[in-house]
C-alpha atoms as a PDB file:
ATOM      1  CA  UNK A   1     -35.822  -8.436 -13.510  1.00  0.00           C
ATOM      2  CA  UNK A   2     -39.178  -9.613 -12.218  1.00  0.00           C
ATOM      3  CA  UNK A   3     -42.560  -8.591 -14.524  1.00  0.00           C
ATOM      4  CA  UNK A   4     -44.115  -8.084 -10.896  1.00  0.00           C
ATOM      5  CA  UNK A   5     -44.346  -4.394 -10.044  1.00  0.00           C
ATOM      6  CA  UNK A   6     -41.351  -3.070  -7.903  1.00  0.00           C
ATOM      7  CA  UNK A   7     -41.785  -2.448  -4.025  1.00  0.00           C
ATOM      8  CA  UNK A   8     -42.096   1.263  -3.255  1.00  0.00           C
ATOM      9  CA  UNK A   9     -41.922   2.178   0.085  1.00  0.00           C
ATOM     10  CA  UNK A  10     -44.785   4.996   1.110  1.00  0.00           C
ATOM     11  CA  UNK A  11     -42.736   7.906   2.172  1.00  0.00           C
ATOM     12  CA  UNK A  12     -40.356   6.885  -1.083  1.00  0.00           C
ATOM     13  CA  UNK A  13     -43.958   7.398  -3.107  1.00  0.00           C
ATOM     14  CA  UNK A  14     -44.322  10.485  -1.577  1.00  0.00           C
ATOM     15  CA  UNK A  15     -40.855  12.122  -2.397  1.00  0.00           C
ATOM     16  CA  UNK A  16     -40.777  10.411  -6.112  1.00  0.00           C
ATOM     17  CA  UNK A  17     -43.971  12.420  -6.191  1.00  0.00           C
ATOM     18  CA  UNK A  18     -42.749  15.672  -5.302  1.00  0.00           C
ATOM     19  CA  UNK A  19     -39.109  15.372  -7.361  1.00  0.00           C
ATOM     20  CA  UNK A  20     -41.044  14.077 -10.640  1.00  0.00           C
ATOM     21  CA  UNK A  21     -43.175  17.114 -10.456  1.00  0.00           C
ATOM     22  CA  UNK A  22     -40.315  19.490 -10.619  1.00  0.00           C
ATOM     23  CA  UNK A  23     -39.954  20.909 -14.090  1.00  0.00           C
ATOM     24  CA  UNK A  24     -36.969  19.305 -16.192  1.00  0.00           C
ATOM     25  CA  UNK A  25     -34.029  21.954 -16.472  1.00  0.00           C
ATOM     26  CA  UNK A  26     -34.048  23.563 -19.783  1.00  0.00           C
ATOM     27  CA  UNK A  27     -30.475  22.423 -20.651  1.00  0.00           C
ATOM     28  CA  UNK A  28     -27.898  19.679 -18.966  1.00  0.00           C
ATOM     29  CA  UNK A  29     -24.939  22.677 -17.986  1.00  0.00           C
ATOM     30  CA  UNK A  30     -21.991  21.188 -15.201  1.00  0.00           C
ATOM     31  CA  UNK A  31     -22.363  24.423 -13.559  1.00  0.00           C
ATOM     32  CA  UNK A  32     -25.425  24.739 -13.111  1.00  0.00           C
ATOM     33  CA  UNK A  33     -26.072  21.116 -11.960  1.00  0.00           C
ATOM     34  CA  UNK A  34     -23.469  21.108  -9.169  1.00  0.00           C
ATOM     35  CA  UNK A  35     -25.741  23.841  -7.876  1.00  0.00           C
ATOM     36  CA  UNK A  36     -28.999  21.821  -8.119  1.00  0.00           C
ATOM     37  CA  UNK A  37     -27.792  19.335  -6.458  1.00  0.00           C
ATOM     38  CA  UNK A  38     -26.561  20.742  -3.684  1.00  0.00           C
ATOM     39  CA  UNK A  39     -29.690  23.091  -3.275  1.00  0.00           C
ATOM     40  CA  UNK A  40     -30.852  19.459  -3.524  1.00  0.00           C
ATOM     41  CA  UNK A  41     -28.953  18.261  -0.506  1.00  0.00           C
ATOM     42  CA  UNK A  42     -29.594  21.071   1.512  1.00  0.00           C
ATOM     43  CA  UNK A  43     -33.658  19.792   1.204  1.00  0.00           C
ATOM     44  CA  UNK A  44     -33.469  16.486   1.994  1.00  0.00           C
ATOM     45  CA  UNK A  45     -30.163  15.054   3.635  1.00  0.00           C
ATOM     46  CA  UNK A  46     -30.011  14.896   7.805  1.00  0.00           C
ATOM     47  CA  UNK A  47     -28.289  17.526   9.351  1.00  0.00           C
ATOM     48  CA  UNK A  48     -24.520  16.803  10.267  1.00  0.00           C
ATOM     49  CA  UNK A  49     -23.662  15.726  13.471  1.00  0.00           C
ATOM     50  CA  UNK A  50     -21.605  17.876  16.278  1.00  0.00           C
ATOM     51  CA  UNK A  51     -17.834  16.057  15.968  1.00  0.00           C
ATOM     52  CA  UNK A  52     -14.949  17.533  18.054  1.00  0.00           C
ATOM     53  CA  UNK A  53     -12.599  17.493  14.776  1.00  0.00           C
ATOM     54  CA  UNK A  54     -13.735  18.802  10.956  1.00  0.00           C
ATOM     55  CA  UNK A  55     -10.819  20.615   9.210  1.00  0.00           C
ATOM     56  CA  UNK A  56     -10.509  21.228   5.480  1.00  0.00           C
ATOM     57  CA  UNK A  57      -7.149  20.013   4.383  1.00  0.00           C
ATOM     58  CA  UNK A  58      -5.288  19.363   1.163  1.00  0.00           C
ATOM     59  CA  UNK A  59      -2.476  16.936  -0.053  1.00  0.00           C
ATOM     60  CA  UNK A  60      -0.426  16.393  -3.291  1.00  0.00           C
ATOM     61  CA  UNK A  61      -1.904  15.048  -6.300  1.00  0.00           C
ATOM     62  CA  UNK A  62      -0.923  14.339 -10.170  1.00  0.00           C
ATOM     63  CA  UNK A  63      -2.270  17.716 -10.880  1.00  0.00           C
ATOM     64  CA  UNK A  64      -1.886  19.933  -7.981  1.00  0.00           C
ATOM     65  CA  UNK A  65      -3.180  20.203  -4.475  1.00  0.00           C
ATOM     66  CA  UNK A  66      -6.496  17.593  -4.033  1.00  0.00           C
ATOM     67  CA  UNK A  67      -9.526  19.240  -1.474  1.00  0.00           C
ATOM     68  CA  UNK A  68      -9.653  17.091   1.174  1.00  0.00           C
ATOM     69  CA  UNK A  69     -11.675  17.180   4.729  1.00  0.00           C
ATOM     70  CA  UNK A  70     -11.217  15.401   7.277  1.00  0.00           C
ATOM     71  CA  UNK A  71     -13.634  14.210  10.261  1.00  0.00           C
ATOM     72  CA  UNK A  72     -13.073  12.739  13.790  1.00  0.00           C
ATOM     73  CA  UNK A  73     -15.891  12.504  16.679  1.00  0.00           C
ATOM     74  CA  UNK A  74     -12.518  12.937  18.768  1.00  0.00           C
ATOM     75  CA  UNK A  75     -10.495  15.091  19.353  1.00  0.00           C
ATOM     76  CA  UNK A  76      -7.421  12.789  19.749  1.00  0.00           C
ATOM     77  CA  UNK A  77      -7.139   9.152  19.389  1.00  0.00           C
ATOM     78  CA  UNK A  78      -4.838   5.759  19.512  1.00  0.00           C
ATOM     79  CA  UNK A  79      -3.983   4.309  16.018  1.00  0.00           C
ATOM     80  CA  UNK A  80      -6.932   3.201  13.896  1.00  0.00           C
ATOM     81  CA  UNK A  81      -8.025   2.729  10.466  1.00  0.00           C
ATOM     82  CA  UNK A  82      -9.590   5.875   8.748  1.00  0.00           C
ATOM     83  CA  UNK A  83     -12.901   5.405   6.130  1.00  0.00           C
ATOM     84  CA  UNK A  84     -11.908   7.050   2.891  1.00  0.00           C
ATOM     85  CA  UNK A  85     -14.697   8.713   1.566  1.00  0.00           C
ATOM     86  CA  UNK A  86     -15.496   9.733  -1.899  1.00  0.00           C
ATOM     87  CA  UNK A  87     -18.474  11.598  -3.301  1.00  0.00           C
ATOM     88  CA  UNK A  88     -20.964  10.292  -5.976  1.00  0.00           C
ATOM     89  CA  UNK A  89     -22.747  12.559  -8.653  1.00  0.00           C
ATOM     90  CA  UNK A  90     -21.783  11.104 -11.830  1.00  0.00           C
ATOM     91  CA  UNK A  91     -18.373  12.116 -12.016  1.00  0.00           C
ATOM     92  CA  UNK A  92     -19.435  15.595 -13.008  1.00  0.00           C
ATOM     93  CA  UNK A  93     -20.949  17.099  -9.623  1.00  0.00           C
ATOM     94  CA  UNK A  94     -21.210  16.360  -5.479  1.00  0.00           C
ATOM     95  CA  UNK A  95     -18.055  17.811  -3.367  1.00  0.00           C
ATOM     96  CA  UNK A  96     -17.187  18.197  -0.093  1.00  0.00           C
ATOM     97  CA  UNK A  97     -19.990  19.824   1.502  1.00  0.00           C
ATOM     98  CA  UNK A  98     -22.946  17.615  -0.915  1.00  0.00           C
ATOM     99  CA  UNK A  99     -21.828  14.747   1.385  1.00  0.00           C
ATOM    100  CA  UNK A 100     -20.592  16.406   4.056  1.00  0.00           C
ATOM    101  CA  UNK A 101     -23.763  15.439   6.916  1.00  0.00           C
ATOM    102  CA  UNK A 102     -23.080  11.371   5.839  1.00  0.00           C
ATOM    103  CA  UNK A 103     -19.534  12.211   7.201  1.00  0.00           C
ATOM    104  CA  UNK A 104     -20.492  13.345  10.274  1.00  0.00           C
ATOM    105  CA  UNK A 105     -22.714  10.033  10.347  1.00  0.00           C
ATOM    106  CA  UNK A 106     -19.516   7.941   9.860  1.00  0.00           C
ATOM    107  CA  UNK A 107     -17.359   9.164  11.754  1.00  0.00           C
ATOM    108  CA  UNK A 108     -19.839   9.862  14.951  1.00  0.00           C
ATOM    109  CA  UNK A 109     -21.476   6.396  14.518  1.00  0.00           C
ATOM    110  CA  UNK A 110     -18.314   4.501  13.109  1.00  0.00           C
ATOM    111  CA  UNK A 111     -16.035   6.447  16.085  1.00  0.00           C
ATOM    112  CA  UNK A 112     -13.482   6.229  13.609  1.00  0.00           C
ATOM    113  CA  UNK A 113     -11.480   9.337  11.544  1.00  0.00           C
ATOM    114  CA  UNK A 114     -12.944  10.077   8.093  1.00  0.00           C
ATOM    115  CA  UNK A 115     -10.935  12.026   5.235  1.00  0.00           C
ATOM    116  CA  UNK A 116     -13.412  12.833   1.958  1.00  0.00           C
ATOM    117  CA  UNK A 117     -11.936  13.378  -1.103  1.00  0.00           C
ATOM    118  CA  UNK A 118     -13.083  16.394  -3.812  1.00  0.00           C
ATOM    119  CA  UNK A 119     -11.450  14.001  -7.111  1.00  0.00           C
ATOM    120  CA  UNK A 120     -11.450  16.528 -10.155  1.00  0.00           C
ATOM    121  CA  UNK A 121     -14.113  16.917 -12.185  1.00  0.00           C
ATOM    122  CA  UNK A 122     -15.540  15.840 -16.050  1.00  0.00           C
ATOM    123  CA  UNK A 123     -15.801  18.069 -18.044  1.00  0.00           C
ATOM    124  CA  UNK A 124     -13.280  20.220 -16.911  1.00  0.00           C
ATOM    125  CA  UNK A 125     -11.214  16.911 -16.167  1.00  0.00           C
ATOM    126  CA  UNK A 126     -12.365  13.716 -17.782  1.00  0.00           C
ATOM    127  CA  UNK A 127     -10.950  10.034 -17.289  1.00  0.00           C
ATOM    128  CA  UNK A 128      -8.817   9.332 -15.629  1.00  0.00           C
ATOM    129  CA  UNK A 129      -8.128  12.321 -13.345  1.00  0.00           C
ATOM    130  CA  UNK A 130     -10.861  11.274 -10.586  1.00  0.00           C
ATOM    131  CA  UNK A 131      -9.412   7.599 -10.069  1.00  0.00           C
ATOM    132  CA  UNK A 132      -5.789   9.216 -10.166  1.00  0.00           C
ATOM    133  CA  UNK A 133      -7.084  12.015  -7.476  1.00  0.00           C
ATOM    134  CA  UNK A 134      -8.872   8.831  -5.340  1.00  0.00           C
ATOM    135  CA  UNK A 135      -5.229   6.686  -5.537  1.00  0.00           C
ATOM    136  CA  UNK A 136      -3.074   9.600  -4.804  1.00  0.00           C
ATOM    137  CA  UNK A 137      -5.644  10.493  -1.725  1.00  0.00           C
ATOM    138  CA  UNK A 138      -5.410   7.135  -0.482  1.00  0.00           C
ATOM    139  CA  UNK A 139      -1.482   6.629  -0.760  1.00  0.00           C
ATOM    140  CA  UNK A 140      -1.254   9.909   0.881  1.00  0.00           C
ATOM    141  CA  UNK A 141      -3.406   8.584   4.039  1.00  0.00           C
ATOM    142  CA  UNK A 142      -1.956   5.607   4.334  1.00  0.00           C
ATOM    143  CA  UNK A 143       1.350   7.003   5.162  1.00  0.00           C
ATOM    144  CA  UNK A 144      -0.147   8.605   8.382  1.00  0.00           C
ATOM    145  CA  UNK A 145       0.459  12.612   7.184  1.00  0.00           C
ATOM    146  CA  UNK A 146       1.218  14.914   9.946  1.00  0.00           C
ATOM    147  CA  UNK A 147      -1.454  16.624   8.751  1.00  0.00           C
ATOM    148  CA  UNK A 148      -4.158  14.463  10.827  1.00  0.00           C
ATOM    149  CA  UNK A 149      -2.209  13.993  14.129  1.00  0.00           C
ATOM    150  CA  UNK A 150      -3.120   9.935  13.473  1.00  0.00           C
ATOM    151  CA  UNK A 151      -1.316   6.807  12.923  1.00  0.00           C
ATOM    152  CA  UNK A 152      -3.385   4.865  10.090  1.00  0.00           C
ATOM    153  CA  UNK A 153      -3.623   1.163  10.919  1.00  0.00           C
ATOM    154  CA  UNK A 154      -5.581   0.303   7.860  1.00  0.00           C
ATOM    155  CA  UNK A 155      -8.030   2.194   5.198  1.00  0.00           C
ATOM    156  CA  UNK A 156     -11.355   1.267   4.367  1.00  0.00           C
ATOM    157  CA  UNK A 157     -13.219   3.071   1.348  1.00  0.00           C
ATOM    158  CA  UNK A 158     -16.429   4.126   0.846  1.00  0.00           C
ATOM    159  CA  UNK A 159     -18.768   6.113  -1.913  1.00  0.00           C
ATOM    160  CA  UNK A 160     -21.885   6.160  -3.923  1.00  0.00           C
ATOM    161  CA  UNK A 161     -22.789   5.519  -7.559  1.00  0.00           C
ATOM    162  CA  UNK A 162     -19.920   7.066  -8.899  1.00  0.00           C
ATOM    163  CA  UNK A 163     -17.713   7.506  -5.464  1.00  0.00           C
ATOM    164  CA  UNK A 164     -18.669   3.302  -5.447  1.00  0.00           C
ATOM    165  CA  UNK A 165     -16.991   3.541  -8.486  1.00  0.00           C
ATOM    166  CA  UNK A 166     -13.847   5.604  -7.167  1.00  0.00           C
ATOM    167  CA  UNK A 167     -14.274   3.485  -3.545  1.00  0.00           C
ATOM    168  CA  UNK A 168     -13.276  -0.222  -5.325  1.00  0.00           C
ATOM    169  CA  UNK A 169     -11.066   1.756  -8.126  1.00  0.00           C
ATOM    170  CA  UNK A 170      -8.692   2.236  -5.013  1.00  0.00           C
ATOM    171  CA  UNK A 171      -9.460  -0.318  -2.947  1.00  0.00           C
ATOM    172  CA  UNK A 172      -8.141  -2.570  -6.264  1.00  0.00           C
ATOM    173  CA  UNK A 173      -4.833  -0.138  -6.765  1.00  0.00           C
ATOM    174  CA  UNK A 174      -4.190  -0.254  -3.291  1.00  0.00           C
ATOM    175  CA  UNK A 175      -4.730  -4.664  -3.213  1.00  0.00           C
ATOM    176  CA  UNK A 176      -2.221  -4.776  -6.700  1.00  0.00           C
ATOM    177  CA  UNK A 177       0.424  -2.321  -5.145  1.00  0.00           C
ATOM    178  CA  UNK A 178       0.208  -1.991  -1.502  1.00  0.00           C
ATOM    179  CA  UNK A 179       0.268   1.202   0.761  1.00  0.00           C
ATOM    180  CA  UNK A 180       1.982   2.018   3.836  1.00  0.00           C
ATOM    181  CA  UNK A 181      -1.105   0.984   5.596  1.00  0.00           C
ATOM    182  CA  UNK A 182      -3.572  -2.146   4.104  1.00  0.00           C
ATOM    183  CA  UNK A 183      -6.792  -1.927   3.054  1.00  0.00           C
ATOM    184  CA  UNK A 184      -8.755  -3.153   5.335  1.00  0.00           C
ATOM    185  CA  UNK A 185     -12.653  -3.181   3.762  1.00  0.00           C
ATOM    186  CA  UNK A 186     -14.695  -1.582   1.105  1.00  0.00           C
ATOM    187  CA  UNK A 187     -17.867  -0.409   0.543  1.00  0.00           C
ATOM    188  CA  UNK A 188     -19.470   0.252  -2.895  1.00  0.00           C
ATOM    189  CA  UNK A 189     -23.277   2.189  -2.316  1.00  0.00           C
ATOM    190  CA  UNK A 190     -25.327   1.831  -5.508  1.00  0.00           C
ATOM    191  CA  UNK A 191     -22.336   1.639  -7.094  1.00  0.00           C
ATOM    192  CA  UNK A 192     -21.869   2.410 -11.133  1.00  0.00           C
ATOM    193  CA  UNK A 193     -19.418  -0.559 -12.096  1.00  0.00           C
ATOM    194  CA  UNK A 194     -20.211  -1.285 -15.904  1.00  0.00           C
ATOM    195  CA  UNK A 195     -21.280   0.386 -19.039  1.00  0.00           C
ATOM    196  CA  UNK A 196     -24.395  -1.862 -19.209  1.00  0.00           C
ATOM    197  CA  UNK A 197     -27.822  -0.419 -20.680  1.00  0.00           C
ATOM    198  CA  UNK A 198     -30.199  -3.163 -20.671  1.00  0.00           C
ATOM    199  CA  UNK A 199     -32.335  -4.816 -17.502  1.00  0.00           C
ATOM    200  CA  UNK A 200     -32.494  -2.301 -14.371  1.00  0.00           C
ATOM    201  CA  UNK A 201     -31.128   0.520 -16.338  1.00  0.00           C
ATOM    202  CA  UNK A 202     -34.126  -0.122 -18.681  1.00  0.00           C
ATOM    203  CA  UNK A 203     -36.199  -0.485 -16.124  1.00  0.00           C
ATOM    204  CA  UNK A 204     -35.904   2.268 -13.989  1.00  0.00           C
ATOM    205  CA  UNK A 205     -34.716   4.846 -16.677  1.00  0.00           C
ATOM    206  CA  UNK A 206     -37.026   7.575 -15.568  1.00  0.00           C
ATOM    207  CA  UNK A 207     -39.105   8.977 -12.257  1.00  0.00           C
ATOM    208  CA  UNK A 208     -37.115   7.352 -10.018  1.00  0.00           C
ATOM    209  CA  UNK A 209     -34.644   9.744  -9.310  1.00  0.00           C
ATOM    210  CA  UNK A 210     -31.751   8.402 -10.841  1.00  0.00           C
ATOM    211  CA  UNK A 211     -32.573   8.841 -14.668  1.00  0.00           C
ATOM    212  CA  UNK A 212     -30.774   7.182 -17.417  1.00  0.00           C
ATOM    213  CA  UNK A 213     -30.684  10.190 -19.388  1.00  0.00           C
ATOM    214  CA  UNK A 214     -28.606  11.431 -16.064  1.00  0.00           C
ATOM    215  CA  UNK A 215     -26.330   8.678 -16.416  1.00  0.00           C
ATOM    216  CA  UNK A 216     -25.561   8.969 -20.386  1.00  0.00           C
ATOM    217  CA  UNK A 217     -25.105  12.871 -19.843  1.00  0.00           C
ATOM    218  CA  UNK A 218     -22.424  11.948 -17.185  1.00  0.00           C
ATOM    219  CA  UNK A 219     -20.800   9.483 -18.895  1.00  0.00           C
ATOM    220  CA  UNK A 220     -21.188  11.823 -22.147  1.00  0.00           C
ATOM    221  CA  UNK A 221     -18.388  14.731 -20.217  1.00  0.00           C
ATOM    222  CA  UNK A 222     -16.353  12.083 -17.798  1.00  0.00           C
ATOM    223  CA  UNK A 223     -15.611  10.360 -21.393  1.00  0.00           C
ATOM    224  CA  UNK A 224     -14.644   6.844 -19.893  1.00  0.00           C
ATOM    225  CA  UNK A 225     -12.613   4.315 -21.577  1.00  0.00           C
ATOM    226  CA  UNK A 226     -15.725   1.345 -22.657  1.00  0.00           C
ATOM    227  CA  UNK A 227     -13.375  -2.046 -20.448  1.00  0.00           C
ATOM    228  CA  UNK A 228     -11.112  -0.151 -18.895  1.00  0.00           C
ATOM    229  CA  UNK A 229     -10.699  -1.566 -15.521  1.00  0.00           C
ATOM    230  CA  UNK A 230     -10.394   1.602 -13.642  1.00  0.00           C
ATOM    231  CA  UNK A 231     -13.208   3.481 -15.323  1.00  0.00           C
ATOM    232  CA  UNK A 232     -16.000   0.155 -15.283  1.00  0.00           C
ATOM    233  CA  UNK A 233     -14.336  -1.606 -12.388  1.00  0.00           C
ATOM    234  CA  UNK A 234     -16.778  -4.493 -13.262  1.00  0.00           C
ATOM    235  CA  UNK A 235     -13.692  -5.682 -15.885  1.00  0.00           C
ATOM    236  CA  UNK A 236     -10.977  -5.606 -12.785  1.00  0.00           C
ATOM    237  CA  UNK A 237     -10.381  -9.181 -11.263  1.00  0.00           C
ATOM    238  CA  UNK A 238     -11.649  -9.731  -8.414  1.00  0.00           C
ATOM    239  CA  UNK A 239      -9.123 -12.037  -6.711  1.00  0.00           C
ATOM    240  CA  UNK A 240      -7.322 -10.922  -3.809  1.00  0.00           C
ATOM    241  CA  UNK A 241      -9.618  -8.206  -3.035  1.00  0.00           C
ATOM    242  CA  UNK A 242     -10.635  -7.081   0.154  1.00  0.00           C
ATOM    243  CA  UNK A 243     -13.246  -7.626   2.345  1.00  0.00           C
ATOM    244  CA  UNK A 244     -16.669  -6.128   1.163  1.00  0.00           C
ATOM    245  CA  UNK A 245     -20.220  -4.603   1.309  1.00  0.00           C
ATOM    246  CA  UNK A 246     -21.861  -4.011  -1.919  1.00  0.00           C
ATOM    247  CA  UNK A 247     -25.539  -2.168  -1.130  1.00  0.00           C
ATOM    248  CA  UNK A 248     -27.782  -1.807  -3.926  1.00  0.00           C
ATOM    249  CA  UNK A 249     -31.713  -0.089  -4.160  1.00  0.00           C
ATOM    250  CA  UNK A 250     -34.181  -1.685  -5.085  1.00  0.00           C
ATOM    251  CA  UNK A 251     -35.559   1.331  -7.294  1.00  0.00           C
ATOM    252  CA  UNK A 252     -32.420   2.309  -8.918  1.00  0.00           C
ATOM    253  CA  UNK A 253     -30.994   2.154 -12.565  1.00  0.00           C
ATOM    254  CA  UNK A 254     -27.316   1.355 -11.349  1.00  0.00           C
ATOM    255  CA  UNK A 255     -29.202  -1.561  -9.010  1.00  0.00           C
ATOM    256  CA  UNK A 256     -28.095  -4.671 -11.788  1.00  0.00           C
ATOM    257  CA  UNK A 257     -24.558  -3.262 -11.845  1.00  0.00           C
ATOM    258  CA  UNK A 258     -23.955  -3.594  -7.429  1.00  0.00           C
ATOM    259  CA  UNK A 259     -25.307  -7.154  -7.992  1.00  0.00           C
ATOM    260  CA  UNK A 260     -22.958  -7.792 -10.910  1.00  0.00           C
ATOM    261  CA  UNK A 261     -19.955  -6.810  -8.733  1.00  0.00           C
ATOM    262  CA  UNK A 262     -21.280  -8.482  -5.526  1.00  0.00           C
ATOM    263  CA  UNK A 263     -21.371 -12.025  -7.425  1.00  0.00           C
ATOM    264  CA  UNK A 264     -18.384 -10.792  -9.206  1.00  0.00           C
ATOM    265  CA  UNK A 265     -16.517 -10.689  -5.685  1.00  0.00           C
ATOM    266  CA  UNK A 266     -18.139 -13.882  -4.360  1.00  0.00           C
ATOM    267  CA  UNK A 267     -17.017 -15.957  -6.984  1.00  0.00           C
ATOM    268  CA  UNK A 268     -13.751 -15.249  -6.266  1.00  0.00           C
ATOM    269  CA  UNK A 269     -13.600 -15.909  -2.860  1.00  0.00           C
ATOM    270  CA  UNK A 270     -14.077 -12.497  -1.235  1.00  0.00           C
ATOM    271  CA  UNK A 271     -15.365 -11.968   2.222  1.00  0.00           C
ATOM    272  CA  UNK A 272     -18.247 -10.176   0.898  1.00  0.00           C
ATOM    273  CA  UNK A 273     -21.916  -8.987   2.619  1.00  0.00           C
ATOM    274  CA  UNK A 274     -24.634  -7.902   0.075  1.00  0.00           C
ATOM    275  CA  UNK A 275     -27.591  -5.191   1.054  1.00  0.00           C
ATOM    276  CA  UNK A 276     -30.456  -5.031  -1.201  1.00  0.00           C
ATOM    277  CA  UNK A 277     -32.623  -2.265   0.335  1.00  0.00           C
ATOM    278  CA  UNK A 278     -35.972  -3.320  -1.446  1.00  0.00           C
ATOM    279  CA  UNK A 279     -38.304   0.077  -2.309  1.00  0.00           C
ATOM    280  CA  UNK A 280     -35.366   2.099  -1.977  1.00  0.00           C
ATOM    281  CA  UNK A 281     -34.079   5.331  -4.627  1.00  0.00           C
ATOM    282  CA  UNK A 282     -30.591   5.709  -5.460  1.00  0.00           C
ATOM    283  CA  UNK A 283     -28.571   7.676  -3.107  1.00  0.00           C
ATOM    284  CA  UNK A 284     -30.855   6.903  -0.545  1.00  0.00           C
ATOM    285  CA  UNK A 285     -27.697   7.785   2.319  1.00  0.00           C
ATOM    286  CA  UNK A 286     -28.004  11.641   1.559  1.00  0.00           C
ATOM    287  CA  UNK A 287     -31.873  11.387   1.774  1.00  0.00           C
ATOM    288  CA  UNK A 288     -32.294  11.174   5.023  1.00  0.00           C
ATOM    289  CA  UNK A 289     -34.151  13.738   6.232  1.00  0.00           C
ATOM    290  CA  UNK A 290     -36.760  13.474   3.613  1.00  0.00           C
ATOM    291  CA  UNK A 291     -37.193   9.336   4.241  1.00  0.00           C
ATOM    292  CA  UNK A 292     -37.108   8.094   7.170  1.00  0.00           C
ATOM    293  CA  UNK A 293     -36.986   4.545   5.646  1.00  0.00           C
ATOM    294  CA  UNK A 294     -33.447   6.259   3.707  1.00  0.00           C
ATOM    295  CA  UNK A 295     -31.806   7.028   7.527  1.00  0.00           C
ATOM    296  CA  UNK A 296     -32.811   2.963   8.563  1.00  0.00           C
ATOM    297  CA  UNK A 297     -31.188   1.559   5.738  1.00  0.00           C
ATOM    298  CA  UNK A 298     -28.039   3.806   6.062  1.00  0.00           C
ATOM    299  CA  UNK A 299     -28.455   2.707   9.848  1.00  0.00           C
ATOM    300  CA  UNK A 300     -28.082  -0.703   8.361  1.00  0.00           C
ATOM    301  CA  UNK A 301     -25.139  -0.179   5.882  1.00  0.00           C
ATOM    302  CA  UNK A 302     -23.330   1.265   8.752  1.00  0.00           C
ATOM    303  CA  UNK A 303     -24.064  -1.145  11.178  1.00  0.00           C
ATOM    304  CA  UNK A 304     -22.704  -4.043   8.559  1.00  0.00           C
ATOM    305  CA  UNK A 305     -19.703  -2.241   8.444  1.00  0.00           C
ATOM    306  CA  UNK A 306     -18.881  -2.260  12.204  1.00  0.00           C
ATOM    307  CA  UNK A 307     -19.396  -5.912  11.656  1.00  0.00           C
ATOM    308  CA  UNK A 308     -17.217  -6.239   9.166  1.00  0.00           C
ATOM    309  CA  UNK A 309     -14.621  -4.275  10.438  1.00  0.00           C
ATOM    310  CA  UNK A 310     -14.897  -6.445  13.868  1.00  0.00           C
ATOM    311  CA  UNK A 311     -13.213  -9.262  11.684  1.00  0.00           C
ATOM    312  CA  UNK A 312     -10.332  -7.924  10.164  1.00  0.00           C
END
């Protein structure tokens, strides 16, 4: 990390303002959380776009029935690959509707199908239940369900901070032991790949959004296994991977972590574009209507992805 003081964007200094001036909760309860945040959604993501296709949906998982939802801007369409979406919020809280607007973004700006994934949840359901949930999701899409009325050409997977986790989880199951339909590209937002707590996560532990004290509480119910490949995917080789787009933020604890698994993927050969959005918070994609600069750079990641997806 650089001694020089970080890059904050002005409407960024404006909203770190506001959220560091909100009174701590009293106690760190799941419940009570997965309410906050998405009270804190409702505030300050975009609204979701019109699509002709969003139906709630469910398909079999190790332990029961998964919540899925699942997005076209169509209302029919020729076979084509699907984005697999998974939430972020540490593992412990986020679900369908927290990220529901960013689907609507996908699917209207990607014109592709998009099926999110609500994984189970720490505490209630610790490692490994959300990357079992995310595999099961993704075998079950690949096989083109009757459920969606669409013939899956190919999957691409996408999340933030801990759904960038889930996102290359998969994406690595699905390289090792292929599906009925390949993966075709992945991309990890902010992504939480190691157990690292030195350099950015020193750096930006507090009043940034993203607090280390946030990430140790998470870690503290998902309980993951310290170099186990599917819980810190940082550990998981790299070789034979998928194409990728890593994106990190420039203000963001988890920021040392997306550049460890960018070079990670580089190094072994992987068709790989890195985004460093410079001035930019942590889950900056479901920000949008509180920063402007937050809707450009997911205007960016997006727009990387149509490239990417124009070469496979």
């Amino acid at each position: 990390m650089s001694d020089n003081p970080p890059l904050i964007r002005e409407d960024v200094q404006g909203f770190l303002a506001l959220v560091n001036s909100l009174p701590p909760p009293e106690a760190l309860v799941a419940e009570e959380q997965r309410a906050g945040y998405l009270a804190l959604k409702a505030m300050t993501e975009a609204d979701p776009r019109p699509l002709a296709l969003i139906r709630d949906l469910s398909c079999p998982g190790p332990a029961g029935n998964i919540p899925l939802r699942f997005y076209d801007v169509r209302e029919s369409r020729d076979p084509s690959p699907v984005v697999l979406f998974f939430h972020g919020g540490g593992f412990v809280i986020g679900d369908l509707d927290t990220h529901h607007a960013l689907c609507t973004e996908l699917s209207a700006e990607l014109d592709l199908p998009v099926l999110a994934v609500h994984y189970r949840l720490a505490p209630e359901h610790p490692f490994p239940a959300a990357p079992d949930d995310c595999e099961a999701a993704a075998r079950w899409l690949a096989g083109s369900p009757a459920e969606l009325d669409r013939k899956v050409t190919g999957i691409v997977t996408i999340g933030g901070s801990a759904g960038g986790n889930l996102a290359t989880v998969t994406a690595r199951a699905l390289c090792d032991r292929p599906a009925a339909a390949p993966m075709l590209l992945q991309v990890l937002l902010y992504p939480a790949t190691d157990e690292s707590q030195d350099g950015s996560m020193v750096h930006f532990a507090e009043g940034h959004l993203l607090t280390k004290l946030a990430m140790d509480w998470f870690y503290s119910l998902y309980l993951p296994k310290s170099g186990d490949p599917r819980a810190f995917p940082l550990h998981a080789s790299a070789q034979g991977m998928c194409p990728s787009i890593v994106a990190t933020a420039g203000l963001d604890p988890l920021q040392d972590q997306g550049r460890r698994m960018a070079a990670k993927l580089v190094d072994a050969g992987v068709d790989t574009l890195f985004m460093h959005i410079a001035g930019m918070t942590h889950d900056f994609t479901t920000t949008r209507k509180a920063l402007p600069s937050a809707a450009a750079a997911t205007a960016k990641v997006i727009a990387a992805m149509k490239l990417m997806l124009q070469k496979v």
